[in-house]
Protein backbone atom coordinates (compact mmCIF):
# COMPACT_ATOMS: atom_id res chain seq x y z
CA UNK A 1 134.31 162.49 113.68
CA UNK A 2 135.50 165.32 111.58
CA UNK A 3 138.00 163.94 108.33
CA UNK A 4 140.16 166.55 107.23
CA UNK A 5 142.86 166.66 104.64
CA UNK A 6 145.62 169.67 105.63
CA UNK A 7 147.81 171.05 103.45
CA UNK A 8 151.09 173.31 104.09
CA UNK A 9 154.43 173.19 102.02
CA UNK A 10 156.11 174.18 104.93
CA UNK A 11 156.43 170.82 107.28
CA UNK A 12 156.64 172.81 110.50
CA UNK A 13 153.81 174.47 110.14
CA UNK A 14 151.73 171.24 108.86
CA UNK A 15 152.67 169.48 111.75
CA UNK A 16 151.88 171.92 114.20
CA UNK A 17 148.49 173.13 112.53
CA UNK A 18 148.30 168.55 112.39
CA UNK A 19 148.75 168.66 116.09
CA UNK A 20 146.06 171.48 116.87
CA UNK A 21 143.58 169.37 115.31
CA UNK A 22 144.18 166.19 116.52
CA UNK A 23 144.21 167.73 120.06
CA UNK A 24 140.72 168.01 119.38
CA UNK A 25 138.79 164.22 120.08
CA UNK A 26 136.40 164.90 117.25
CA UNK A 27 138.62 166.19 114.76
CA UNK A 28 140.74 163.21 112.79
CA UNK A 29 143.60 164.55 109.97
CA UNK A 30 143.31 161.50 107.74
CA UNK A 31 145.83 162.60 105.13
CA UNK A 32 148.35 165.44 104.60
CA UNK A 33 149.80 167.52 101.81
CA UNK A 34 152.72 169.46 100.49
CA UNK A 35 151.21 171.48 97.28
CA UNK A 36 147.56 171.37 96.18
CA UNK A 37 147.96 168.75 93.63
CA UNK A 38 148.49 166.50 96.05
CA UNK A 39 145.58 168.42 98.16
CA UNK A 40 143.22 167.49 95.42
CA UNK A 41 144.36 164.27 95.10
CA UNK A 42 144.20 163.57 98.74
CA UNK A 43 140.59 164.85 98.86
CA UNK A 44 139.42 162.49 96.13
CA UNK A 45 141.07 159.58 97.77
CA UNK A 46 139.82 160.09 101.26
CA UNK A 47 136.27 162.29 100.68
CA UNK A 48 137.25 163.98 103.93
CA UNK A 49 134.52 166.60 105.44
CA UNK A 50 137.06 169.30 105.40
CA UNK A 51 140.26 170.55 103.28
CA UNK A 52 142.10 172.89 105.22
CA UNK A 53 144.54 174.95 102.15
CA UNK A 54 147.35 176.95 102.32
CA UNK A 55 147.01 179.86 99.98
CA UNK A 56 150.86 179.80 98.58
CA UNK A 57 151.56 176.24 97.65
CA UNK A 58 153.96 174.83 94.89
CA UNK A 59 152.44 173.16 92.06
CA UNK A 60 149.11 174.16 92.58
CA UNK A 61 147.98 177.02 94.92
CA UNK A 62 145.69 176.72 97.59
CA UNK A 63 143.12 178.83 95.70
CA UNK A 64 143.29 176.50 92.41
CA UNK A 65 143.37 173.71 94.54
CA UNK A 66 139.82 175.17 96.13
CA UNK A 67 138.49 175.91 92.57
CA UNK A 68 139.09 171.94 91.45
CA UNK A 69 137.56 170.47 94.82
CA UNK A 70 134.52 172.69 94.73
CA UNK A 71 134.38 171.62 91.43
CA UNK A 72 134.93 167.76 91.53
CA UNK A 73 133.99 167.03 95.44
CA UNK A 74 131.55 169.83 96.50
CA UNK A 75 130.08 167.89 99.54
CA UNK A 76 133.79 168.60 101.09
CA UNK A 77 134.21 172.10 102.88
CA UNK A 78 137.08 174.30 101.89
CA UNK A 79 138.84 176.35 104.58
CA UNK A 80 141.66 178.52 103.40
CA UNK A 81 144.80 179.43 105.72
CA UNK A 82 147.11 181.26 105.46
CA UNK A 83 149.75 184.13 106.89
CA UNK A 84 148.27 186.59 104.59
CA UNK A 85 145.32 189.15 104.89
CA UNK A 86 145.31 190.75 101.49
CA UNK A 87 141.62 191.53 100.27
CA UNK A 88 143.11 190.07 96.90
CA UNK A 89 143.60 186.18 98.38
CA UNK A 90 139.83 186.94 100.40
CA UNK A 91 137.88 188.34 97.55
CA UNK A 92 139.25 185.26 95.32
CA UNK A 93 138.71 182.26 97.64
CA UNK A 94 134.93 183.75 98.56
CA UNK A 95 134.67 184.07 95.24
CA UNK A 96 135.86 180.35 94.64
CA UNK A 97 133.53 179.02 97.30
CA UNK A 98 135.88 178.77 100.09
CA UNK A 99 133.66 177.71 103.44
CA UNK A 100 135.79 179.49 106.10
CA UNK A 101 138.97 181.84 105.75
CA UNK A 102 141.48 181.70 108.58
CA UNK A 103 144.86 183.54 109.68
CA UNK A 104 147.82 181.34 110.55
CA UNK A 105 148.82 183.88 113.01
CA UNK A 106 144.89 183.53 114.86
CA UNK A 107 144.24 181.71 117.94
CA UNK A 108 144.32 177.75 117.92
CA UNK A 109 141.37 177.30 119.28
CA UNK A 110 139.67 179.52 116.84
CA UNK A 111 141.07 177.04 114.13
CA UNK A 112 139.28 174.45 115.50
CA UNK A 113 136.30 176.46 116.31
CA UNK A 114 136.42 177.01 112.27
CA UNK A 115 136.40 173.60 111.13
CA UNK A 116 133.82 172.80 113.53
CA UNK A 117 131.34 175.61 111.72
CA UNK A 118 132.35 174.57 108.61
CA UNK A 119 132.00 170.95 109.48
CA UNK A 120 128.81 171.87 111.03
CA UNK A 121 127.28 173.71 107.91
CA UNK A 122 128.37 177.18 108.90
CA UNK A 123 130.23 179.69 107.33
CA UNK A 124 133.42 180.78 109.31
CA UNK A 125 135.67 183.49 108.80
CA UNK A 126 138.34 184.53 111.96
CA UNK A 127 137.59 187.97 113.01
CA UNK A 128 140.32 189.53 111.10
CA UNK A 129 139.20 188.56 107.99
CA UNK A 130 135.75 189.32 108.62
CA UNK A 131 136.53 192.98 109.73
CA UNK A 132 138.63 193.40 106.10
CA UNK A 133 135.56 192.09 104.32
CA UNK A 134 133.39 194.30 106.43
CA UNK A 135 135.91 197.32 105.94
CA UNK A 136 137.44 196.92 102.95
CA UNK A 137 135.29 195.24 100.11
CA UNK A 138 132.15 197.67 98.78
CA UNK A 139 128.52 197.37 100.71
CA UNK A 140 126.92 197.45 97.48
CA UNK A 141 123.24 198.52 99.75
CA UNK A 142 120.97 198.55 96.82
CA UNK A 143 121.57 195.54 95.01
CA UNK A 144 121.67 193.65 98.21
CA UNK A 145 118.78 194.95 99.40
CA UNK A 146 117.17 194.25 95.77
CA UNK A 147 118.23 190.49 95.97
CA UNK A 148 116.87 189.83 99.27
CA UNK A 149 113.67 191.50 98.55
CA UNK A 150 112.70 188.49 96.86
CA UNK A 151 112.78 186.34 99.71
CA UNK A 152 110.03 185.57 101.85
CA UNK A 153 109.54 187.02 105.17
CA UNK A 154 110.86 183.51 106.70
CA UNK A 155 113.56 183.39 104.26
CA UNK A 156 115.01 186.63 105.35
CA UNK A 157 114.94 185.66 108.63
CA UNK A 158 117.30 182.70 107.93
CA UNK A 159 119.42 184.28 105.92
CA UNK A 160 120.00 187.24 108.57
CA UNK A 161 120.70 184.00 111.06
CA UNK A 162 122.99 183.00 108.75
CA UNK A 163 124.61 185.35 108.26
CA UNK A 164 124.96 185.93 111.79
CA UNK A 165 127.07 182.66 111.80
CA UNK A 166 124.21 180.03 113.12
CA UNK A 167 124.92 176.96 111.65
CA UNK A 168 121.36 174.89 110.41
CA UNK A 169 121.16 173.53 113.31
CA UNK A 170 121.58 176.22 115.93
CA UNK A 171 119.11 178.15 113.25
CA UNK A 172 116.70 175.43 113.44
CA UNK A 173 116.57 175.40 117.38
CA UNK A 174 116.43 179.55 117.02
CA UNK A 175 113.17 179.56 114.81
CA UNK A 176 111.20 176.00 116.60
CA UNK A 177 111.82 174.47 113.17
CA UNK A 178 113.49 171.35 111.81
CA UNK A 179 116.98 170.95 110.65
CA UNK A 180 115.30 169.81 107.32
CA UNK A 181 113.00 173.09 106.68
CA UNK A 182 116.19 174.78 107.18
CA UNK A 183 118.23 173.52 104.41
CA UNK A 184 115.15 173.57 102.25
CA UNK A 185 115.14 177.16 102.65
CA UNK A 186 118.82 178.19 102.89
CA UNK A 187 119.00 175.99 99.28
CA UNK A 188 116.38 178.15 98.27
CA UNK A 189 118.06 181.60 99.22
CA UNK A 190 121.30 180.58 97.54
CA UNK A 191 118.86 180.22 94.35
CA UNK A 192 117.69 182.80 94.55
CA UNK A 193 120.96 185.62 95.34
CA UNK A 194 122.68 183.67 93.29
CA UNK A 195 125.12 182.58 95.45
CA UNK A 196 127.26 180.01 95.93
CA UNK A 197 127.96 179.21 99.64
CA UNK A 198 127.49 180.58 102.89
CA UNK A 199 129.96 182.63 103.18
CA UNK A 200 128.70 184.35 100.03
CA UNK A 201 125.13 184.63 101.69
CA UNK A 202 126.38 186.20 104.90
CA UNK A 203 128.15 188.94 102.57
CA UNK A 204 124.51 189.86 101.38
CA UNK A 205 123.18 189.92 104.81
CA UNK A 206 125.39 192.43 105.50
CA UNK A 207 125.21 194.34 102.58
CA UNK A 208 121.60 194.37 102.98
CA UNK A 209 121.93 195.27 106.26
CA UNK A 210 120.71 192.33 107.86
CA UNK A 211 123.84 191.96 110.23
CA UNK A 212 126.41 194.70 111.36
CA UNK A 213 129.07 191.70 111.41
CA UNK A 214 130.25 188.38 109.79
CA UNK A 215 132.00 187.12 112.63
């Protein structure tokens, strides 16, 4: 069972996002939110797998909110939502360590299909966003291509896999590996790009161009 704390200062759309997920049978919302103090608060009371944040929330935003649970429960995944598309909001929560990035306005089940990946080990970002990172932020080529040149040939393979969207173990399954030798060796490519997540790591991929897409 997926835990998941959700928070929305808008009620309507908290219960409704609420309902989504708990239309799925593996997905269980285990505590709700109205401004990312209480987020936080929520996530340190419960440990859920996921936090689902609104960007634009009272008190705290959804983006501080991400900074303090990286920061003080890392083992829970961040997912940010929100009606906005702005390559500000993206650039900030990737840069935060957000886990997935999703549009209000996207398709239900591709909410759930999110905090599956995420849940799952995966990076996730809807299609929209991922065509405004692709589009929009700068392929810095070189450096990228610099970073992953100190990877090992089996490395690069899982990081291009990766950033493809596999999760570890749809990775593991691609390469006749264990689940195990994969996280050994995606910890050791986050080393050594200096990166933070996946999401981050997919971003090199396709910088590096390992990928032509990150969704």
């Amino acid at each position: 069972m997926i835990r998941v704390v959700l928070a929305d200062d808008e009620a309507m759309i908290r219960a409704g996002i609420a309902a989504i997920l708990g239309s799925d049978a593996g997905i269980e919302v285990v505590a709700q939110a109205d401004d990312g103090r209480q987020a936080v608060d929520h996530v340190l009371s419960t440990r859920p797998d996921i936090a689902v944040l609104d960007i634009q929330m009272p008190v705290l935003d959804g983006l501080a909110a991400a900074e303090e649970i990286r920061r003080l429960r890392p083992q829970t995944g961040v997912v940010m939502l929100t009606t906005f598309g702005e390559d500000e909001y993206i650039e900030q929560a990737l840069a935060l360590g957000a886990n997935g990035f999703l549009l209000k306005s996207g398709d239900p089940n591709e909410l759930i299909a999110g905090i599956k990946a995420v849940a799952d080990g995966a990076a996730f970002l809807s299609p929209k966003i991922a065509k405004r990172v692709i589009d929009h932020l700068p392929r810095k080529t070189s450096g990228a291509r610099a970073k992953v040149a100190n990877l090992t040939p089996k490395e690069t393979e899982v990081l291009a896999l990766l950033g493809s969207g596999l999760s570890n173990a749809d990775i593991a399954v691609k390469l006749l590996i264990v689940e195990g030798t994969v996280k050994a060796h995606v910890s050791v490519i986050f080393d050594r790009l200096g990166v933070r997540n996946r999401v981050q790591a997919a971003i090199v991929a396709y910088e590096a161009g390992l990928v032509q897409s990150l969704a």
